[in-house]
Protein backbone atom coordinates (compact mmCIF):
# COMPACT_ATOMS: atom_id res chain seq x y z
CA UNK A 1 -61.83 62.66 -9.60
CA UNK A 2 -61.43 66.60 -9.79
CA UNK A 3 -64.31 69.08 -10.90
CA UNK A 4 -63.80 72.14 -11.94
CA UNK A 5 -67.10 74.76 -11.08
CA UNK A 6 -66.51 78.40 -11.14
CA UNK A 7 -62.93 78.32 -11.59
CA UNK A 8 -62.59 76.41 -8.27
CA UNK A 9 -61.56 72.93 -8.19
CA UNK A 10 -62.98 69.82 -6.03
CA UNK A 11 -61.62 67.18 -5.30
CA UNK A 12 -63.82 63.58 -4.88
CA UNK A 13 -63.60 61.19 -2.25
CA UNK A 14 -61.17 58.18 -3.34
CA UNK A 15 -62.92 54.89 -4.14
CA UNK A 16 -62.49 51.87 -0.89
CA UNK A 17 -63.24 48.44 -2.24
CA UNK A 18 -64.41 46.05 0.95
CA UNK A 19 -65.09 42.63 1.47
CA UNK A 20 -66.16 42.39 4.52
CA UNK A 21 -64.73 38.56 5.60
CA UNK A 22 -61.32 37.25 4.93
CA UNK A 23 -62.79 33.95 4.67
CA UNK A 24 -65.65 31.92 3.50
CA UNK A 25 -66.61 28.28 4.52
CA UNK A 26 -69.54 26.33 1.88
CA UNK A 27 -70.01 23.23 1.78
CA UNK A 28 -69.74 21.07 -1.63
CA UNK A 29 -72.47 21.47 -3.99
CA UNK A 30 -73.91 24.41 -2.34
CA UNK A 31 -74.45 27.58 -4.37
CA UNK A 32 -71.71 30.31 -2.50
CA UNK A 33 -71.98 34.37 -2.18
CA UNK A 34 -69.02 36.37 -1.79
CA UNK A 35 -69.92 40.00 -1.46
CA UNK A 36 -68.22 42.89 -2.46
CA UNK A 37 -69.12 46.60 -1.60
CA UNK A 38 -67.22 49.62 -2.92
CA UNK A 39 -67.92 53.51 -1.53
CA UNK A 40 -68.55 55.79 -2.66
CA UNK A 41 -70.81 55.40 -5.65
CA UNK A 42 -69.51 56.38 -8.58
CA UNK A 43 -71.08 59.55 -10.52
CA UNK A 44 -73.42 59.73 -12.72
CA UNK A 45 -72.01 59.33 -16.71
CA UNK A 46 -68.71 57.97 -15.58
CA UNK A 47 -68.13 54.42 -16.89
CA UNK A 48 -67.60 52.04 -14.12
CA UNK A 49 -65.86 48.55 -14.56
CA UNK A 50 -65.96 45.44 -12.27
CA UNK A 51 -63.89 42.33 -12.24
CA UNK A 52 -64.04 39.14 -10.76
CA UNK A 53 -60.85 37.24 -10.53
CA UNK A 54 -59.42 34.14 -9.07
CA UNK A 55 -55.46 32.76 -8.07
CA UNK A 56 -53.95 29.88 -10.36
CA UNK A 57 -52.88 26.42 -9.91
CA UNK A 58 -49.74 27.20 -10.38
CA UNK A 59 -48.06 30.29 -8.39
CA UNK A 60 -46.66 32.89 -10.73
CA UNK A 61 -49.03 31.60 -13.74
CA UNK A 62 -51.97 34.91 -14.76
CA UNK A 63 -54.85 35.61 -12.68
CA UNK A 64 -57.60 33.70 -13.55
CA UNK A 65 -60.49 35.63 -15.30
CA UNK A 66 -63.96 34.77 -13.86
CA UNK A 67 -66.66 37.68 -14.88
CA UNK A 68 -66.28 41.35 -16.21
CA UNK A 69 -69.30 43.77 -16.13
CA UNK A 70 -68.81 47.04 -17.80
CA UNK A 71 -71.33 50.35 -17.35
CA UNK A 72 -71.07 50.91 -21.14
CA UNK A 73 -70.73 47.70 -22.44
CA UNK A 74 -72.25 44.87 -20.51
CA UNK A 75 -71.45 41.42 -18.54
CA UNK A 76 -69.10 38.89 -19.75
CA UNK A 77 -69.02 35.05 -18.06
CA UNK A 78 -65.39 33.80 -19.06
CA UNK A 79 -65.68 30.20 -20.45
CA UNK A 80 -64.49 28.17 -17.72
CA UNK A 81 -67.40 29.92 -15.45
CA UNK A 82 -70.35 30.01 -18.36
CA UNK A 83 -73.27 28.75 -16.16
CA UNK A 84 -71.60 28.30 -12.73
CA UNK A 85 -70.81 32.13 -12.13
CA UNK A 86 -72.96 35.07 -12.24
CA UNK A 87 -73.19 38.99 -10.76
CA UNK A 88 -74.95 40.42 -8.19
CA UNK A 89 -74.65 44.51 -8.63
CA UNK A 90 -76.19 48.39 -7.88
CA UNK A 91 -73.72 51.17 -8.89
CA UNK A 92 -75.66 53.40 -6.29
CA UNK A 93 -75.61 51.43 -3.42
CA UNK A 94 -71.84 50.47 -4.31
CA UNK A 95 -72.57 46.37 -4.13
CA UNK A 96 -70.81 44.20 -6.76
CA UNK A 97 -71.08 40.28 -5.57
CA UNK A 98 -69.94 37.17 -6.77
CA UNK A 99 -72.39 33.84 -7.20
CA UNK A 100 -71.02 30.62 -7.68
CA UNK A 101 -73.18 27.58 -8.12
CA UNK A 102 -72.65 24.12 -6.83
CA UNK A 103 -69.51 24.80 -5.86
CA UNK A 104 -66.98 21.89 -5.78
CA UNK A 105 -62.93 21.46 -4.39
CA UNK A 106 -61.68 22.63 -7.51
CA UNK A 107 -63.10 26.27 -5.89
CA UNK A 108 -60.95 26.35 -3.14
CA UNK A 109 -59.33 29.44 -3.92
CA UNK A 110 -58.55 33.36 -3.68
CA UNK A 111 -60.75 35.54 -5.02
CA UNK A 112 -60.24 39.40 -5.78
CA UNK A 113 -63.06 41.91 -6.52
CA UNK A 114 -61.31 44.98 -8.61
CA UNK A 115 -63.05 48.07 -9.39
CA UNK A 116 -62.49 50.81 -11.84
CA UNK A 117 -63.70 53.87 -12.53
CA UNK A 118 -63.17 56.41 -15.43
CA UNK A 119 -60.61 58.66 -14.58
CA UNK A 120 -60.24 57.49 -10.88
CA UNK A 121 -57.02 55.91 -9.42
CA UNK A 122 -56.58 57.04 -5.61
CA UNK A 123 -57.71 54.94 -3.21
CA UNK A 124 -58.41 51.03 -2.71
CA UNK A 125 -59.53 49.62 -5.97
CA UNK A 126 -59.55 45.66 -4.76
CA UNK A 127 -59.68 43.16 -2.18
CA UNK A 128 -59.17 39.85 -1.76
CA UNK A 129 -60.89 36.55 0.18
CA UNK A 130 -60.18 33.10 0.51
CA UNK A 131 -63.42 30.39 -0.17
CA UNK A 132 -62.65 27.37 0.92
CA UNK A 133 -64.89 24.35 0.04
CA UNK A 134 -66.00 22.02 2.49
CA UNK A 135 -65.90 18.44 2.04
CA UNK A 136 -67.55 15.84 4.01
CA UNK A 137 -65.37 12.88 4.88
CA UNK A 138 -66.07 9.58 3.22
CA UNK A 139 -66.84 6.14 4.54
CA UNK A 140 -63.23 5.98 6.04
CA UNK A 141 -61.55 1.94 5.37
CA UNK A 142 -61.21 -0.02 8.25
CA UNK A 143 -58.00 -2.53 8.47
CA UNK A 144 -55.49 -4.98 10.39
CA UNK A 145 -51.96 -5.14 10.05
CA UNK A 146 -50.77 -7.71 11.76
CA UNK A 147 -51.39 -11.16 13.36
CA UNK A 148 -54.40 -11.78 15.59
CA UNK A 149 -52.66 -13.76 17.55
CA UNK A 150 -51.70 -14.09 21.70
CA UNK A 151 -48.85 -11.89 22.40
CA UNK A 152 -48.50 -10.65 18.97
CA UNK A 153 -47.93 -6.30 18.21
CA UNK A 154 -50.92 -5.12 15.85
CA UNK A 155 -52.16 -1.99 14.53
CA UNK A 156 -55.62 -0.93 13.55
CA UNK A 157 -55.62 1.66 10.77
CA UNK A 158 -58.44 4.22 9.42
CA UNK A 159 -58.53 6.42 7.05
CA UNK A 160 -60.82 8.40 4.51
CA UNK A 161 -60.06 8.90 1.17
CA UNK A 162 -61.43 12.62 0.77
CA UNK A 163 -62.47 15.14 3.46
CA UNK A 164 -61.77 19.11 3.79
CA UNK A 165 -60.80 20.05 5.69
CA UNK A 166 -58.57 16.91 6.81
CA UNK A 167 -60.63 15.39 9.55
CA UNK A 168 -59.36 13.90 12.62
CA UNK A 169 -60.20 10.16 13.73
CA UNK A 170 -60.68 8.65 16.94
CA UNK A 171 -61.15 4.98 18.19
CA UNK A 172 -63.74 3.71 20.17
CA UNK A 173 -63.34 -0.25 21.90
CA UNK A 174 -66.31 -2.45 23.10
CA UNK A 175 -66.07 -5.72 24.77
CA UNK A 176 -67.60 -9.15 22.91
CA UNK A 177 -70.69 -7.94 25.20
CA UNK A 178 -70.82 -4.66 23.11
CA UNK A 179 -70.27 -3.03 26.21
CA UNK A 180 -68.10 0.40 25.90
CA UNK A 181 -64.51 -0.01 27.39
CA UNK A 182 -61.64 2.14 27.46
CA UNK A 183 -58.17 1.16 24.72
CA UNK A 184 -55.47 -0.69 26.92
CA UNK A 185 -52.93 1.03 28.80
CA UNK A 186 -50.31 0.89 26.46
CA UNK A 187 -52.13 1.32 23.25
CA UNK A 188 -51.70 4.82 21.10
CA UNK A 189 -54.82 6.59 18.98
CA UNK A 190 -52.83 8.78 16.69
CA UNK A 191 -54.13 10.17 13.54
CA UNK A 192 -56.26 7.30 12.53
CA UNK A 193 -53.28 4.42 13.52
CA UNK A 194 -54.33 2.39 16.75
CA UNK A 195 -51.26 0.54 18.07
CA UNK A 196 -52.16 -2.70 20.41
CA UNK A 197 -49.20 -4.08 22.16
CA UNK A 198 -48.80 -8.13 23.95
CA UNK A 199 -52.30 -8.60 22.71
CA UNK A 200 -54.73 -11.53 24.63
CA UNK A 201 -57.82 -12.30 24.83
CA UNK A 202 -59.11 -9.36 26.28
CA UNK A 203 -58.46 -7.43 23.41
CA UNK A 204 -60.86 -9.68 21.66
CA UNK A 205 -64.19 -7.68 20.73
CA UNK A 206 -65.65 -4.80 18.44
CA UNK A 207 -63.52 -1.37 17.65
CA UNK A 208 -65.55 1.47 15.73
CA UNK A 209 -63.43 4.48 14.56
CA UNK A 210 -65.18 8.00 13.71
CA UNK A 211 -63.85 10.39 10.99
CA UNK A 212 -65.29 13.82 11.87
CA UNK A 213 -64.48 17.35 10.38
CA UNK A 214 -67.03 20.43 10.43
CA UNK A 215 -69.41 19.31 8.37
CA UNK A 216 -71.03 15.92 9.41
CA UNK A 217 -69.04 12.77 10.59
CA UNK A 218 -68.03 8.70 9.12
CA UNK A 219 -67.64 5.72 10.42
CA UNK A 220 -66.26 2.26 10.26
CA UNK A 221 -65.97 -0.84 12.40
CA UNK A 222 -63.75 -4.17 12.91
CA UNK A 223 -64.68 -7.29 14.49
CA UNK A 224 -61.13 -8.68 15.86
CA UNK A 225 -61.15 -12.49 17.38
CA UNK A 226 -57.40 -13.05 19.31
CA UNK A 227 -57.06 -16.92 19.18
CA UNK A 228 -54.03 -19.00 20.04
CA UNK A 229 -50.92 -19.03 17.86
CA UNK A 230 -51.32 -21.72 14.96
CA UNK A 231 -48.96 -23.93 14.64
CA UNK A 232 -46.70 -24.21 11.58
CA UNK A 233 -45.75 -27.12 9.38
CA UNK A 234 -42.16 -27.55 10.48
CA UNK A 235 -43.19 -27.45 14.30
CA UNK A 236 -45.93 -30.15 13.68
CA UNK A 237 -43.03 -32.44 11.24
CA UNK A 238 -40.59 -31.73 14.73
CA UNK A 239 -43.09 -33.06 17.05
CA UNK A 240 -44.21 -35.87 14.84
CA UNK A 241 -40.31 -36.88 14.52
CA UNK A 242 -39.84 -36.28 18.01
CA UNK A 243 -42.54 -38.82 19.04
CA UNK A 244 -41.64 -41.23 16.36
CA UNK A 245 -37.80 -41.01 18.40
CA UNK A 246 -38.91 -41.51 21.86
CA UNK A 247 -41.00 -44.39 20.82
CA UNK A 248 -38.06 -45.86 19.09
CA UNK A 249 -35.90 -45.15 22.01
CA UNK A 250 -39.04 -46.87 24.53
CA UNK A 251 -38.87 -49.95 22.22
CA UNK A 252 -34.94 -50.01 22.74
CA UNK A 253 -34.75 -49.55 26.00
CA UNK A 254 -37.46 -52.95 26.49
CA UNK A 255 -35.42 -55.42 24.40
CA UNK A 256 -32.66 -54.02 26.34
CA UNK A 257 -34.33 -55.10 29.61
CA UNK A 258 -36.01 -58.20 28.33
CA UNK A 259 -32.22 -59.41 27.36
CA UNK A 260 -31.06 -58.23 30.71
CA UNK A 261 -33.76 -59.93 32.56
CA UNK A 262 -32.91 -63.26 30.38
CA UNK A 263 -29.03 -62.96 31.08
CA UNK A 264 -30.09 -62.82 35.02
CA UNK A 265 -31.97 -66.05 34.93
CA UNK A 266 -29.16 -67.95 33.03
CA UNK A 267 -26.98 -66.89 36.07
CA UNK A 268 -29.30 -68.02 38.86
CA UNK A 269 -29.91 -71.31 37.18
CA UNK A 270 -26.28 -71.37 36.90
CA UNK A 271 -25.93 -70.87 40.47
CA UNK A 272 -28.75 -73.08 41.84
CA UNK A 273 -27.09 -76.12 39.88
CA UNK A 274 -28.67 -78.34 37.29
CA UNK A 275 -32.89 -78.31 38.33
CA UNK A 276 -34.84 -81.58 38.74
CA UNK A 277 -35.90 -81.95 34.84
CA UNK A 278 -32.91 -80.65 33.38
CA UNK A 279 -30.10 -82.89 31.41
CA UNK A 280 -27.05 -84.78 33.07
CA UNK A 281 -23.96 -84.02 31.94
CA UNK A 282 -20.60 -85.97 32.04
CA UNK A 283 -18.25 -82.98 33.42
CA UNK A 284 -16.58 -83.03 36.93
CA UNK A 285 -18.15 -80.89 39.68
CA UNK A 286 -14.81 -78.89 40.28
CA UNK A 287 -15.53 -78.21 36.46
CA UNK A 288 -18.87 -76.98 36.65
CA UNK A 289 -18.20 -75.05 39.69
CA UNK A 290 -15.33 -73.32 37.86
CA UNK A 291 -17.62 -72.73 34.76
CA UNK A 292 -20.53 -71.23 37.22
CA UNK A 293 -17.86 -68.80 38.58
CA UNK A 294 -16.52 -67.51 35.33
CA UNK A 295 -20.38 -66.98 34.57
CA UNK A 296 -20.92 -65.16 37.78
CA UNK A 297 -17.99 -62.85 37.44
CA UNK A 298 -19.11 -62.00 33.84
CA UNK A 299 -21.70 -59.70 34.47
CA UNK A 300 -19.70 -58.00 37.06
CA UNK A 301 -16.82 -57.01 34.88
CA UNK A 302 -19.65 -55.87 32.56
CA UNK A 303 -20.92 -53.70 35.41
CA UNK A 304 -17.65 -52.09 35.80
CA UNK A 305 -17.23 -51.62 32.06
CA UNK A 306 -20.94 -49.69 31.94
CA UNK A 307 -19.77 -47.47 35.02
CA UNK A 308 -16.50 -46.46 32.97
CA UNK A 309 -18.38 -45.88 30.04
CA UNK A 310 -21.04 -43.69 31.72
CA UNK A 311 -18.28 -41.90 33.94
CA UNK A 312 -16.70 -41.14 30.18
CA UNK A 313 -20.13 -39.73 29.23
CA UNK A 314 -20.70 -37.85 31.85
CA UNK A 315 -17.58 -36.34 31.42
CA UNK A 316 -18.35 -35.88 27.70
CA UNK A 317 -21.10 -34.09 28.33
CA UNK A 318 -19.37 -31.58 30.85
CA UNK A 319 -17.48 -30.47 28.23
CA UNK A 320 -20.21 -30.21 25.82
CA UNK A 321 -22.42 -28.04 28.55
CA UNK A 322 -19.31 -25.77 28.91
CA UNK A 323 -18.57 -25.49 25.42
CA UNK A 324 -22.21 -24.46 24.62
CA UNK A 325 -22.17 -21.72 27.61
CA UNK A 326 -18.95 -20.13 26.21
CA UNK A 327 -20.61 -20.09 22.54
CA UNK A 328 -24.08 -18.96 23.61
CA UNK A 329 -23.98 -15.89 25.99
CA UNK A 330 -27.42 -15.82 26.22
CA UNK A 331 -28.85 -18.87 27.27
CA UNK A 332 -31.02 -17.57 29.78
CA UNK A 333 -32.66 -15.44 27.40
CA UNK A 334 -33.19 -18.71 25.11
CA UNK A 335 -34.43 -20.69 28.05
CA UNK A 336 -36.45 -17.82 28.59
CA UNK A 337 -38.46 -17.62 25.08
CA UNK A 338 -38.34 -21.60 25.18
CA UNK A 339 -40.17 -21.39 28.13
CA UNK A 340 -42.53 -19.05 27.08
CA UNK A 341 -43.01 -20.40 24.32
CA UNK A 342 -43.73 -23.99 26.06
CA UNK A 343 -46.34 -22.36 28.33
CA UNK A 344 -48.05 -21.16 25.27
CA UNK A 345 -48.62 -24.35 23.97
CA UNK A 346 -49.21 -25.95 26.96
CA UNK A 347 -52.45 -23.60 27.50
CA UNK A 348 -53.15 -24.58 23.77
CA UNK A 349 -52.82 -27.72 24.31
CA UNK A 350 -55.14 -27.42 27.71
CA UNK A 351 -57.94 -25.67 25.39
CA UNK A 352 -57.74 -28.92 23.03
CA UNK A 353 -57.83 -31.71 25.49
CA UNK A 354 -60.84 -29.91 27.11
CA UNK A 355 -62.39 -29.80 23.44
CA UNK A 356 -61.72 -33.54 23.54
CA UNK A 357 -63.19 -33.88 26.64
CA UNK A 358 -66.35 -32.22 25.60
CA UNK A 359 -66.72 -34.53 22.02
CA UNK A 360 -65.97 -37.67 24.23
CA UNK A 361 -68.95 -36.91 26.60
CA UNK A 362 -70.73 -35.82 23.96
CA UNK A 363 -70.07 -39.53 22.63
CA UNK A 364 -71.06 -41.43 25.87
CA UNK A 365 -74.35 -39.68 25.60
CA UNK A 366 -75.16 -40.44 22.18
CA UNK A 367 -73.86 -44.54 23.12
CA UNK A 368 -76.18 -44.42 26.23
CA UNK A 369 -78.98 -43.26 24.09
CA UNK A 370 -77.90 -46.33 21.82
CA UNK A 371 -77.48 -48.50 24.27
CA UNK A 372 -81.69 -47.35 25.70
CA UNK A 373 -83.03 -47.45 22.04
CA UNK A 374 -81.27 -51.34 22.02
CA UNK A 375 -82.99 -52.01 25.05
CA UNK A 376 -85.81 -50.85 24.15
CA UNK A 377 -85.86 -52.91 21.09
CA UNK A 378 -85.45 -56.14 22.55
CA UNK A 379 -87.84 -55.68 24.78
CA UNK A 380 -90.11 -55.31 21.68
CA UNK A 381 -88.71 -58.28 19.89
CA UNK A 382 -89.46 -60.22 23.35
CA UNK A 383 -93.03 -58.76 23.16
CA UNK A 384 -93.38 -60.63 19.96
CA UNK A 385 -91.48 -63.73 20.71
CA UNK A 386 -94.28 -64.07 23.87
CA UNK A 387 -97.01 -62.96 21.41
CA UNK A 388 -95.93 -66.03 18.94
CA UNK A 389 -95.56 -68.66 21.04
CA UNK A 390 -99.09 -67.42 22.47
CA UNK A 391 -101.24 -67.41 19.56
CA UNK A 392 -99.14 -71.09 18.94
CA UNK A 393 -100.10 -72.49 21.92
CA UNK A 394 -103.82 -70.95 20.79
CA UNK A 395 -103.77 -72.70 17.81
CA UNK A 396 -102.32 -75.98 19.15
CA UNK A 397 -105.63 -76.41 21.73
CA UNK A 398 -107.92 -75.47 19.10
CA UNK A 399 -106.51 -77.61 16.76
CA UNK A 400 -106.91 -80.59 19.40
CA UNK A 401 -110.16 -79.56 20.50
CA UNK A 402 -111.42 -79.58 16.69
CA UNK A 403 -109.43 -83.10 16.39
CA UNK A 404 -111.79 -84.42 19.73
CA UNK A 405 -114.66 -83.03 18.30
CA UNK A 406 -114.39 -85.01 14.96
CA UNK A 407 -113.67 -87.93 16.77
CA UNK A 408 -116.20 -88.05 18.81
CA UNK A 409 -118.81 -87.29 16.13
CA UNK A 410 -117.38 -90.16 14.66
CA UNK A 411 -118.06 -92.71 17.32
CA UNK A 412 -121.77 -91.18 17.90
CA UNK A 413 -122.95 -91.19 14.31
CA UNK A 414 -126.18 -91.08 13.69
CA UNK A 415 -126.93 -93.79 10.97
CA UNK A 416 -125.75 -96.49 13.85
CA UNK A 417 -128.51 -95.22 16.02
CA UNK A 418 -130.70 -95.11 13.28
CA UNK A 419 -129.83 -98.79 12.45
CA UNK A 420 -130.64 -100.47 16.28
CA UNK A 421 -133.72 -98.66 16.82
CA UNK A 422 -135.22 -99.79 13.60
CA UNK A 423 -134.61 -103.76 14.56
CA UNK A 424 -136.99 -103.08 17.63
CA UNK A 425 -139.88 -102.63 15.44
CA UNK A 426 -139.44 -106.03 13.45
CA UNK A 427 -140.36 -109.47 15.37
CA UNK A 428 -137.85 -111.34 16.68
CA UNK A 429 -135.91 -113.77 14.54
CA UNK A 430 -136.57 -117.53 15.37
CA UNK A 431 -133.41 -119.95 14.87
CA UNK A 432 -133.96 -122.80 12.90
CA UNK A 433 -133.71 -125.44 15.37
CA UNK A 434 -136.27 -124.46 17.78
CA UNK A 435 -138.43 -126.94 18.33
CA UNK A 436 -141.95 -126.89 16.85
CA UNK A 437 -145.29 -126.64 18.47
CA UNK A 438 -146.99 -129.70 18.73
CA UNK A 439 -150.34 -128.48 18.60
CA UNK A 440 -149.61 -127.35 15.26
């Protein structure tokens, strides 16, 4: 701006628009301030103009208009700010700032403060400053991928599904105590993913993972249980069909020796001769001897059939071994997993015996306490047997005591008594052939 006083020219200072931070943290839903101060004032009667502005969505699309406030014609709030955006301003202290309220992500953005004044364009008319929203991280999702299972690879994940800026996660274990212990050895914590290698039991217990950015903190938790590997349908139909074989193969291998064992006595009876109760028989001795031979030298030629035989299988399965050690390579390594795999179930099948162990004493227990309470009853049920035959043996006497009472009131009656004490008071009879008196 130029003024010309007295024929001599001035020249004004050029305007300097300030803010005074290149950024500004809020957090969401707080009301944010971005200030703005321009020197030096402008005169007085010039028009001044001052505009609030933000960056697009979209790079290369127009500035975004936010609020306009003009010296001669007032403030204007552009729609998408009506009620959320508002101006703070004194021309001649040189302070134009920007209110937002309740800010939210969608503010995230650049934001330029422009000023213009009539007739003045040297100098710094704008300046720019980046808000940036802060967002709180949600309740971040806990999960397992992969099988809880011995010697299995698993990996915890956690992650929340909004947070600015991006907030960073780290895992915390605790034994089934809830005591604080450190991850394993070979386990990685990176960005949320916790990687558990050759798990056991040990790894069995409670894992909390925090999400945490600047503003406050989340967190989640996972209760993990490692139990022994379950076993599948086809291994349980193989063992089932592999027990239902051997005991086929037991049940051979006993008609096998109850025939053998037969065959043998034939041949010693044959050798003894014909025993005491047996039947005679019409052939020669040199006959029968020749017959007894012919039975003895059978099983022997038998014998030395069964040793060619087996010398042929043996030699079968030579072949067989080599044949399956030139098409597998990597028998050891099969042998190996077999193994493992064997030990595996043999601990499994440890856990379950000692399971059974537990229900059977369980069981004796309970029996014993059967067998007391059984006692126990018959000793009541003998109680009452003796407490019977008791008040029987009560009845019985009294019922023969009554029976010798009656009796004898029977044979002491009274009216008898009655009867010979009343033939004392008469005079005695006189027969009729007593002789008389003479006198008379």
């Amino acid at each position: 701006m130029t003024c010309q006083r007295a024929g001599l020219h001035v020249a004004s200072a050029a305007i300097v628009v300030d803010i005074p931070q290149k950024q500004y943290k809020v957090a969401r839903g707080d009301n944010a301030t971005l200030p703005c101060a321009f020197t030096p004032p402008p005169p007085a009667g010039s028009t001044t103009e001052i505009t609030w502005k933000a960056t697009p969505d979209v790079p290369g699309s127009p500035m975004i208009d936010i609020i306009k406030f003009n010296s001669a014609t007032g403030m204007k709030v552009y729609k998408n700010y009506k009620g959320r955006a508002g101006l703070t301003f004194d021309l001649t202290k040189g302070k134009a700032d920007l209110q937002l309220v309740r800010v939210t992500s969608a503010d995230n953005r650049t934001y330029e403060c422009h000023v213009d004044v009539q007739e003045e364009e040297d100098g710094t008319l704008s300046d720019t400053a980046n808000l940036i929203v802060l967002v709180a991280p949600s309740t971040p999702k806990c999960t397992i991928e992969g099988k809880t299972e011995y010697f299995q690879d698993i990996t915890l994940t956690c992650k929340s599904e909004e947070g600015t800026p991006t907030p960073t996660y780290k895992w915390q274990s605790y034994d089934v105590l809830n005591n604080p212990r450190p991850n394993p050895l070979k386990a990685t914590d990176v960005n949320g993913v916790l990687s558990l290698y050759n798990i056991s039991k040990d790894t069995s217990g409670f894992y909390v993972c925090t999400s945490t950015n600047e503003i406050r903190s989340a967190k989640c938790n996972l209760t993990m249980a490692v139990m022994a590997p379950s076993m599948s349908m086809a291994s349980t139909a193989g063992i089932i069909g592999a027990a239902a074989g051997a005991l086929v193969l037991l049940l051979v291998i006993i008609i096998c020796c109850c025939c053998c064992r037969r065959k043998k006595n034939k041949e010693e009876e044959y050798a003894m001769g014909t025993p005491e109760d047996g039947e005679f028989t019409d052939k020669d001795p040199e006959e029968q001897d020749e017959h007894v031979r012919s039975e003895q030298e059978r099983p022997v030629k038998s014998a030395d059939r069964r040793d060619v035989q087996d010398e042929r299988s043996e030699r079968s399965y030579d072949r067989r071994s080599d044949y399956d050690d030139r098409r597998d390579p990597n028998t050891s390594q099969r042998d190996d997993r077999d193994d493992r795999y064997n030990d595996r179930r043999d601990r499994y099948d440890d856990k379950r015996d000692r399971s059974d162990d537990r229900q059977e004493r369980y069981d004796d227990r309970r029996e014993r306490n059967g067998d007391r309470q059984d006692r126990y009853d018959d000793r009541r049920d003998r109680n009452d047997d003796r407490r019977d035959r008791y008040d029987d043996r009560y009845d019985d006497r009294r019922d023969r005591y009554d029976d010798r009472r009656d009796r004898h009131d029977d044979r002491y009656d009274s009216d008898r008594y009655s009867d010979r004490y009343d033939s004392r008071d008469r005079p005695p009879s006189v027969p009729p052939n007593k002789p008389r008196d003479p006198r008379n």
